[in-house]
Protein backbone atom coordinates (compact mmCIF):
# COMPACT_ATOMS: atom_id res chain seq x y z
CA UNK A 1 -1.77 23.28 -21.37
CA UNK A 2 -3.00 19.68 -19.78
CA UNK A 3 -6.24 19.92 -17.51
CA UNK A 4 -5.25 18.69 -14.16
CA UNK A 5 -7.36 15.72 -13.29
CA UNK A 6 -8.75 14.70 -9.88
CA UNK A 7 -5.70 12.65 -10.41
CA UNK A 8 -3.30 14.97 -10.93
CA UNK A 9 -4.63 17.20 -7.46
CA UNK A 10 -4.41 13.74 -5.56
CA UNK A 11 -0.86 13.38 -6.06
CA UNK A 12 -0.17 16.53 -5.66
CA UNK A 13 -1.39 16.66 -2.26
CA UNK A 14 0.02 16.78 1.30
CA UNK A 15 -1.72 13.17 1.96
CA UNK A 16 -0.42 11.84 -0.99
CA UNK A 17 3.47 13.15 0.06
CA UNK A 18 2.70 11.76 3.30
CA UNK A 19 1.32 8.48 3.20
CA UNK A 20 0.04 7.37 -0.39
CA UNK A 21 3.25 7.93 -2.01
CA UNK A 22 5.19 5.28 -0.46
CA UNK A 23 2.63 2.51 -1.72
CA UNK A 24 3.49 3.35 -5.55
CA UNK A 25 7.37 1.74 -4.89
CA UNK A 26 7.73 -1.82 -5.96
CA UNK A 27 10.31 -2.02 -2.54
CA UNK A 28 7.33 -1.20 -0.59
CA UNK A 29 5.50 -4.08 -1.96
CA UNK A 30 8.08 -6.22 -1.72
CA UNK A 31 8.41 -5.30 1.95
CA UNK A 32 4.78 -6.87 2.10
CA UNK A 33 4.69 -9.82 -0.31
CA UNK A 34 7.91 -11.36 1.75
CA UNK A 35 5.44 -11.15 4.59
CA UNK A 36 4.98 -14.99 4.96
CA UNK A 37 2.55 -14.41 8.16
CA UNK A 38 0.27 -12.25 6.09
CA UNK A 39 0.37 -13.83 2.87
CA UNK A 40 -0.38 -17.28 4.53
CA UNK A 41 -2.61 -15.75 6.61
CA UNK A 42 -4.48 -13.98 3.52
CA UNK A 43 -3.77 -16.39 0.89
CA UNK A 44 -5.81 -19.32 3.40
CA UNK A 45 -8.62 -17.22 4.01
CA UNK A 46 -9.11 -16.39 0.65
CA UNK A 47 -8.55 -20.25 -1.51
CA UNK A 48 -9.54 -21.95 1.74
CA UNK A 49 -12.67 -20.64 1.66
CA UNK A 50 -12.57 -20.80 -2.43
CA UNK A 51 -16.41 -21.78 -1.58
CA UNK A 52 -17.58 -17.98 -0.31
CA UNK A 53 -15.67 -16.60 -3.72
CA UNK A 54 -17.29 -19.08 -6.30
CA UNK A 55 -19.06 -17.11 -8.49
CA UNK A 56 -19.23 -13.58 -6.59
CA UNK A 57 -18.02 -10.09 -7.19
CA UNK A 58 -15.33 -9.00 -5.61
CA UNK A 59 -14.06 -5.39 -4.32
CA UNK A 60 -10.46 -5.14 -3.68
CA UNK A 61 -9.36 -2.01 -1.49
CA UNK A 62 -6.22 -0.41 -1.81
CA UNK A 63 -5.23 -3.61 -4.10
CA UNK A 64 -1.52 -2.24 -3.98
CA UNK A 65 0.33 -4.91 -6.12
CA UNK A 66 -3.44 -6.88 -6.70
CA UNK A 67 -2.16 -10.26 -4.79
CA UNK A 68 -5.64 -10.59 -2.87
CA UNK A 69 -7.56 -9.47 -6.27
CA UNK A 70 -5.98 -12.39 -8.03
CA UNK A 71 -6.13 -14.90 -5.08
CA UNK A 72 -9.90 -14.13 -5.77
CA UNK A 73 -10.20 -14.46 -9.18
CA UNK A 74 -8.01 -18.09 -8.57
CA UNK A 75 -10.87 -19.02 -5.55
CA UNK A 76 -13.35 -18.42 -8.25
CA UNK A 77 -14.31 -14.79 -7.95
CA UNK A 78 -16.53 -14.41 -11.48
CA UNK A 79 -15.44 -10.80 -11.15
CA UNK A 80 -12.91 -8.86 -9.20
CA UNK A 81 -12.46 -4.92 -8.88
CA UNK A 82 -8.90 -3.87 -7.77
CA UNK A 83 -8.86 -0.50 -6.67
CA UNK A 84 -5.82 1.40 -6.17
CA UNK A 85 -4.84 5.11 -5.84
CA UNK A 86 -1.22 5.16 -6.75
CA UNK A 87 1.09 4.33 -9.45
CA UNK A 88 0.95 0.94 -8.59
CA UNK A 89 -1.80 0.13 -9.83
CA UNK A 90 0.25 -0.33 -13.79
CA UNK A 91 2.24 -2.70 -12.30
CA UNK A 92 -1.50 -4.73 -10.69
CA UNK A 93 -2.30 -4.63 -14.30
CA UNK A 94 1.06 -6.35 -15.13
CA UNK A 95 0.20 -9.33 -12.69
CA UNK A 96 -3.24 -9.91 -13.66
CA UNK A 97 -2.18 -9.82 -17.20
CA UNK A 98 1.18 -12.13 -16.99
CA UNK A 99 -1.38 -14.73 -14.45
CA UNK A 100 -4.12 -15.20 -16.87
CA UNK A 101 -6.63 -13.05 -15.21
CA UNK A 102 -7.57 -10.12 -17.57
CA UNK A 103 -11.11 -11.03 -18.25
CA UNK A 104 -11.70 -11.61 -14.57
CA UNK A 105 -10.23 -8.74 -12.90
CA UNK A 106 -10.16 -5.00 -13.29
CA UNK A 107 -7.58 -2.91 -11.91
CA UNK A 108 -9.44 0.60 -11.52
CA UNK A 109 -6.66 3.63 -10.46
CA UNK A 110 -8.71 5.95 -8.34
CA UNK A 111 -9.22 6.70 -4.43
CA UNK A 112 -11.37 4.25 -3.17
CA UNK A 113 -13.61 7.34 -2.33
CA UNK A 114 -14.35 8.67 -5.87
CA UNK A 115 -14.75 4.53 -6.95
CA UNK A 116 -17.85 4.07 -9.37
CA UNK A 117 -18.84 0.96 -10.29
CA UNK A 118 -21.50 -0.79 -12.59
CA UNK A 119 -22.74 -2.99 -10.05
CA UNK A 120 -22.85 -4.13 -5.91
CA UNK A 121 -20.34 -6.38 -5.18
CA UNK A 122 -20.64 -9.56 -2.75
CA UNK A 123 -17.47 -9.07 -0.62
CA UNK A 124 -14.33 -6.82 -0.06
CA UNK A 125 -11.45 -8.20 0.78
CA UNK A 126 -8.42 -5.31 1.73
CA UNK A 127 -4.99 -5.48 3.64
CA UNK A 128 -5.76 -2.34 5.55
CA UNK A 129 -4.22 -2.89 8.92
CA UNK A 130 -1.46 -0.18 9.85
CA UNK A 131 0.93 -0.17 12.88
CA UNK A 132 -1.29 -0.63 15.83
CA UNK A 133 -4.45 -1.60 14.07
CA UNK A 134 -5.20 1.69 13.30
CA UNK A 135 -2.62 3.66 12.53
CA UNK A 136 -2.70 4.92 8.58
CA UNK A 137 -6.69 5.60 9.15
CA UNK A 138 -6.67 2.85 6.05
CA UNK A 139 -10.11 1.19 7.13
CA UNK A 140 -11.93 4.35 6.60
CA UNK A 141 -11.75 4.20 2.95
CA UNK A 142 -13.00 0.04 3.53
CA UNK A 143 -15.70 1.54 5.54
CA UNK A 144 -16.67 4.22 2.88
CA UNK A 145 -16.66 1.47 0.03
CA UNK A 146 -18.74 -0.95 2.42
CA UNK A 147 -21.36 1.60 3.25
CA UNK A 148 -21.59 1.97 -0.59
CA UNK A 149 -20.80 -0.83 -2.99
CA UNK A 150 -21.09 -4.00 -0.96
CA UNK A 151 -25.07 -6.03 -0.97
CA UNK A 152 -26.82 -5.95 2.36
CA UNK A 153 -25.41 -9.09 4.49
CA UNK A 154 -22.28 -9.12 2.17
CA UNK A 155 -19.10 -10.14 4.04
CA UNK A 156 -15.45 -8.54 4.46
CA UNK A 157 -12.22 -9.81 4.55
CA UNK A 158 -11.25 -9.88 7.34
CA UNK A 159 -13.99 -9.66 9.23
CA UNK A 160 -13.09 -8.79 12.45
CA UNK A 161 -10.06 -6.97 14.43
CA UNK A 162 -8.75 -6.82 17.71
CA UNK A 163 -6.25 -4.25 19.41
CA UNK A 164 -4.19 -5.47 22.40
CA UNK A 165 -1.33 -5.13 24.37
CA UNK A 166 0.95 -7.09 27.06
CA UNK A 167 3.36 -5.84 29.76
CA UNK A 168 6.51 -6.16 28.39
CA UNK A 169 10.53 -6.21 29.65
CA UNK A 170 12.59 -5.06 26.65
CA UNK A 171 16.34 -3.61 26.65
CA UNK A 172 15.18 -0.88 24.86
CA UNK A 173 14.31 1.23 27.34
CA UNK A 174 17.46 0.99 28.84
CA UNK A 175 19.15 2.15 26.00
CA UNK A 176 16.92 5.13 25.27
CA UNK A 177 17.01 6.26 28.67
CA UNK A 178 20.64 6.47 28.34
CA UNK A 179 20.39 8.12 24.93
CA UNK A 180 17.88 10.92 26.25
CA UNK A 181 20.21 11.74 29.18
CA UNK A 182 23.02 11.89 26.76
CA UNK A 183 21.84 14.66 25.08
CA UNK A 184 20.97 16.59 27.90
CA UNK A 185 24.43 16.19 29.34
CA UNK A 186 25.30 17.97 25.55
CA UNK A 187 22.70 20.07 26.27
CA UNK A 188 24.64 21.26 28.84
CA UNK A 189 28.01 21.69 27.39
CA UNK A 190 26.45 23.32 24.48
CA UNK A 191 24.36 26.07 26.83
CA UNK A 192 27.97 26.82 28.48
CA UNK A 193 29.71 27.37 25.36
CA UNK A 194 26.62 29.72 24.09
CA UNK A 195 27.57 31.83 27.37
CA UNK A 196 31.36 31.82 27.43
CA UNK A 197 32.16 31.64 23.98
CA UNK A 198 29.26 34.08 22.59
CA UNK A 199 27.84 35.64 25.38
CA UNK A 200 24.38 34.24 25.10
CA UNK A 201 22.87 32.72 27.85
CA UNK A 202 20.05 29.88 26.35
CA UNK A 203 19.10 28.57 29.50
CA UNK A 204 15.62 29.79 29.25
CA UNK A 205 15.48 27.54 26.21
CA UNK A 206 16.23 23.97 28.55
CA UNK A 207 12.73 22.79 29.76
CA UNK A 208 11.50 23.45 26.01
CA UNK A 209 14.96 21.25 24.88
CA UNK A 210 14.11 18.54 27.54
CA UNK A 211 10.32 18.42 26.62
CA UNK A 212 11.20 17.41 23.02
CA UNK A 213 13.83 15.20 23.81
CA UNK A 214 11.30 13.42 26.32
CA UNK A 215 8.71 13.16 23.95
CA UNK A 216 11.30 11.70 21.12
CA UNK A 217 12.78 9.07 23.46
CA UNK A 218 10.54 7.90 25.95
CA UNK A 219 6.91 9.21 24.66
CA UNK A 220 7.22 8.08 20.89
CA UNK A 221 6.01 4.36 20.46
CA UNK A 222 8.79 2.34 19.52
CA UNK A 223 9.00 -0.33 16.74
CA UNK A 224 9.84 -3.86 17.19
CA UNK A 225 10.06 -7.36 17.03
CA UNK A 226 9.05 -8.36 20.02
CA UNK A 227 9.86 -11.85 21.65
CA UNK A 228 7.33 -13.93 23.46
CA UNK A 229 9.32 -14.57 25.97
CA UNK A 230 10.26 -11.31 27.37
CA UNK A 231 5.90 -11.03 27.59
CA UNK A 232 4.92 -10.61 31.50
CA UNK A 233 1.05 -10.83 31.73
CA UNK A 234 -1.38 -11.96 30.28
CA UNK A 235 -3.02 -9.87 26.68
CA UNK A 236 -5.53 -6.34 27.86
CA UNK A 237 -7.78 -6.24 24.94
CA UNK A 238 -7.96 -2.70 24.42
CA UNK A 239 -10.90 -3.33 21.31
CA UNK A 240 -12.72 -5.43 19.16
CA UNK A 241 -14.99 -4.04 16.07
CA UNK A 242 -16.74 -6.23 13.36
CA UNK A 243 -15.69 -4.92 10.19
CA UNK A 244 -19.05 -5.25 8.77
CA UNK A 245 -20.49 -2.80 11.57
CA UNK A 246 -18.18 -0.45 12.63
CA UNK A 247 -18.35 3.38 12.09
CA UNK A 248 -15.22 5.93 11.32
CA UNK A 249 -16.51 7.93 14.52
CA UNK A 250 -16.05 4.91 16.65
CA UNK A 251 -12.55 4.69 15.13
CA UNK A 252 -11.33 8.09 15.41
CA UNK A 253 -11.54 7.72 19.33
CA UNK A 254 -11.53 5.09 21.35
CA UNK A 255 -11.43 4.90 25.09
CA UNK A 256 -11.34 1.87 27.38
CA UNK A 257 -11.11 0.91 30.82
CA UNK A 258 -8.61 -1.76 31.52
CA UNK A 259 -7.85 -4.84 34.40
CA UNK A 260 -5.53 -7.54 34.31
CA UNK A 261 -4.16 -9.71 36.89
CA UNK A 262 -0.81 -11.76 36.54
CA UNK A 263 0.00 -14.52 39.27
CA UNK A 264 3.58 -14.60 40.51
CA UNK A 265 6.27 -12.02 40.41
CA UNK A 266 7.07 -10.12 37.29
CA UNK A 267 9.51 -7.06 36.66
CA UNK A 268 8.13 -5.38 33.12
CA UNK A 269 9.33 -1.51 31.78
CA UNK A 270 6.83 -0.98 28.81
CA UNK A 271 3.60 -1.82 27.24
CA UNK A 272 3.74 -3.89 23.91
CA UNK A 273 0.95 -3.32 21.63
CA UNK A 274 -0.62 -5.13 18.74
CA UNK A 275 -3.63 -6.68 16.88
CA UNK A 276 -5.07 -9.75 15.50
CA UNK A 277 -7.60 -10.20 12.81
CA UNK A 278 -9.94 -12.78 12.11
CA UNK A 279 -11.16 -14.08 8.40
CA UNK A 280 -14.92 -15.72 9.48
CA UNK A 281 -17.25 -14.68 6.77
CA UNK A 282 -20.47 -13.67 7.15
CA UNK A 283 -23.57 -15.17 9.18
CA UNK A 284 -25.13 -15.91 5.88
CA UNK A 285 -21.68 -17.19 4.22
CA UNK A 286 -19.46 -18.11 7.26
CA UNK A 287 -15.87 -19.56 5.99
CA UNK A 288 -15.72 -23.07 6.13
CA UNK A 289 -12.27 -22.44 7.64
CA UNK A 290 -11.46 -19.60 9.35
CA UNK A 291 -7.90 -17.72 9.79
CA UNK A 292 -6.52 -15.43 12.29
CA UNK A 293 -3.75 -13.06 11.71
CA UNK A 294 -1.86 -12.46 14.81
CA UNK A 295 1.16 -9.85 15.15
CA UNK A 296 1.49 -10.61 18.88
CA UNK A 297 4.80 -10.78 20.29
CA UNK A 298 6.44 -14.18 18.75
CA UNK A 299 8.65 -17.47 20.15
CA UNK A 300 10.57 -17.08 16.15
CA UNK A 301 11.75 -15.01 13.46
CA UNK A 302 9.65 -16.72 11.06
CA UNK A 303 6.58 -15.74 13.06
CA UNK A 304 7.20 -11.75 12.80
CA UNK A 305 5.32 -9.76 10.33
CA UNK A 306 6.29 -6.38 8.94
CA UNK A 307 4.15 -4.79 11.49
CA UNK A 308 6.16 -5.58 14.19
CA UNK A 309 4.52 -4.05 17.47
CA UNK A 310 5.04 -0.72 18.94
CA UNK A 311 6.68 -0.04 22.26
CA UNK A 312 5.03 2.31 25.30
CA UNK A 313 7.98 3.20 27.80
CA UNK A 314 7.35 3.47 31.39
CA UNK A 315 8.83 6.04 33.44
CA UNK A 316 10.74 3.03 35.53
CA UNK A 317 10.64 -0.85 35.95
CA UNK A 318 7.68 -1.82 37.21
CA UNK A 319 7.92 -5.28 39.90
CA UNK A 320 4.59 -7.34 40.19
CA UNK A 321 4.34 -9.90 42.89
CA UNK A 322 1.77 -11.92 44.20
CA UNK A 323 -1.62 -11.01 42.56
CA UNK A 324 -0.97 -8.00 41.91
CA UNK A 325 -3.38 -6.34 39.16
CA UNK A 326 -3.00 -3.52 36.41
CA UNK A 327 -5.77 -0.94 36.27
CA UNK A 328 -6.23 1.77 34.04
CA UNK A 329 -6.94 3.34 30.71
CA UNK A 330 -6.27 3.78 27.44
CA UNK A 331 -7.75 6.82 24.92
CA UNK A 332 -6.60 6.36 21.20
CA UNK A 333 -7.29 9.27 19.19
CA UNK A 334 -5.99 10.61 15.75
CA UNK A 335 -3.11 13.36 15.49
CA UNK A 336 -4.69 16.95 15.03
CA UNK A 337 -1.62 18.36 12.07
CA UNK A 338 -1.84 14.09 10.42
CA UNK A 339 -5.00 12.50 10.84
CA UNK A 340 -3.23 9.26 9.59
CA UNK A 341 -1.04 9.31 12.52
CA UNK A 342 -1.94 8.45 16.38
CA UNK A 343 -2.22 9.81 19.86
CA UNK A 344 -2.44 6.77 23.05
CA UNK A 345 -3.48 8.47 26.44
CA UNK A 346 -2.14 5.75 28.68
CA UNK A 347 -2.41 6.06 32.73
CA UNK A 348 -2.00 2.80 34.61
CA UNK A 349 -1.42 1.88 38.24
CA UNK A 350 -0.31 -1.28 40.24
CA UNK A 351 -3.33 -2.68 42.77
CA UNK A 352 -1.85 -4.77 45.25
CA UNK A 353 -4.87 -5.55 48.15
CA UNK A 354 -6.17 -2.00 49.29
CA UNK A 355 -3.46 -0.12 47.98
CA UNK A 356 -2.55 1.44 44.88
CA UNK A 357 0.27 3.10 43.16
CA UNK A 358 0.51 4.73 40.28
CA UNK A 359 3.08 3.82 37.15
CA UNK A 360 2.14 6.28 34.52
CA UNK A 361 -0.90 9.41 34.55
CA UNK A 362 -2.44 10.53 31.65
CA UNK A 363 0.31 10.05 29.77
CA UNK A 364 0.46 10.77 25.93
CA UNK A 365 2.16 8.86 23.70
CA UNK A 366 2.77 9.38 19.38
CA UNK A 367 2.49 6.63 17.41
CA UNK A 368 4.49 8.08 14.18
């Protein structure tokens, strides 16, 4: 009988079935590589700054198809280390192979946890950003790899990240609303056919029905590509972490105070969040040219990324007028049943002069 490797457990695992597995598909990489906001964004920071690579080592994390690991070895990288847990790493080896790159890079199938390697490398470079910065938990494998393979002062790409969000008018809300109080009106009908039909009366069951119907429709973060024109305030940085500095504990919960002020009137029904990151180097190597990524809200097609932002209903419209502010917080934390998956605590009121009313309290959001 085969010994099952460390391998072999990995993929048989719930994490693997509920996050890794997807990665291993060539459509999933696809999805990624026709990306043209994050593969300019990436493919500039990395031969733009062909100066920082010249000659260094090289940790790729979560290399997926190895695009970064070869746009490495092309700045000048003298050598690379792609590292990458699933299936896809074969096809990385195909890529290297059919560009030339064999001597220079090393595609290495293992979580970036159990990674050994001969030697300290000089920089990482990883496309680790989920939906809403953070979602996927992605960056604390980066993190785990930084604390141990990369020199003292070494730099990561990127460098830095930033989590935000805008109020936001959308037509989505609309349309869930009316979808949520569809199904209660079938909730109905359904709970008076259980009594007259079968003589079993479920309407002990309704508050448990609406609760999950609530959180599905209005308290589940929506996907989208959103338009910069249907933004009504000015960005509420929620966070900002250097990559080179940050811990996992800081990650796993976050919690920030908010205030933002938006002069004349505005009518918004949700908040829209997303992230930036910046490519900048190190303080002993900083890129000659730097690069942000931005997936806020954008004026064209072309401009949307596959990460979209995520959608936080409000109970109603709120109206703005004036100079009126937004005050309030936000608490991040990670799902209890999938780490990998999010929680947002949102509660937020309107401050207009002395008085204040509330839109949403200690609300709780998933971000699936």
């Amino acid at each position: 009988m085969k010994k099952m490797t460390d391998l072999d457990a990995f993929e048989r695992s719930t994490d693997y079935s509920n996050y890794f597995c997807s990665y291993g598909y060539l459509y999933h990489q696809k999805e990624m590589l026709e990306d043209t906001v994050r593969m300019d964004s990436y493919r500039t920071a990395i031969l733009g700054n062909a100066s920082c690579f010249e000659d260094k080592v090289v940790l790729d994390v979560g290399s997926g198809s190895g695009i970064l690991a070869i746009w490495a070895a092309q700045a000048g990288a003298r050598k690379v280390y792609a590292v990458e847990s699933t299936s896809m790493a074969k096809f990385a080896r195909q890529l290297v192979e059919a560009n030339g790159l064999a001597d220079k890079v090393e595609v290495i199938q293992c979580l970036a946890e159990d990674l050994e390697l001969p030697e300290q490398v000089d920089l990482i470079v990883s496309e680790w950003m989920g939906y809403m910065l953070l979602r996927e938990s992605m960056f604390d494998s980066v993190i785990k790899a930084r604390d141990r393979w990369l020199k003292p002062g070494g730099a990561l790409y990127p460098s830095h990240a930033r989590l935000l969000m805008v109020p936001y008018k959308t037509p989505i809300r609309a349309k869930k609303v009316h979808e949520y109080r569809n199904t209660m009106d079938e909730w109905s009908s359904f709970a008076k056919t259980m009594k007259e039909r079968h003589g079993v009366c479920v309407d002990t069951l309704t508050q448990s029905f609406n609760e999950e119907h609530q959180l599905y429709f209005m308290r589940t973060a929506q996907y989208t590509n959103a338009h910069a024109s249907q933004v009504m305030g000015p960005p509420i940085q929620l966070y900002e972490f250097n990559c080179a500095t940050v811990r996992v504990e800081e990650l796993s919960q976050l919690r920030v105070d908010f205030s933002s002020t938006r002069q004349g009137q505005a009518v918004f029904d949700a908040f829209c969040g997303y992230f930036d990151v910046d490519f900048k180097g190190c303080p002993s190597d900083p890129a000659p040219v730097p690069v942000t990524l931005s997936t806020a809200p954008a004026g064209s097609e072309e401009a949307n990324t596959h990460w979209g932002q995520q959608l936080f209903f409000m109970p109603q419209e709120v109206k703005l007028k004036g100079s009126d502010r937004l005050e309030g917080n936000v608490e991040i934390t990670r799902q209890e049943i999938n780490h990998r998956l999010l929680h947002l605590r949102l509660t937020c009121r309107v401050v207009s002069g002395n008085s204040s009313t509330p839109i949403v309290d200690n609300v709780v959001y998933n971000i699936d």
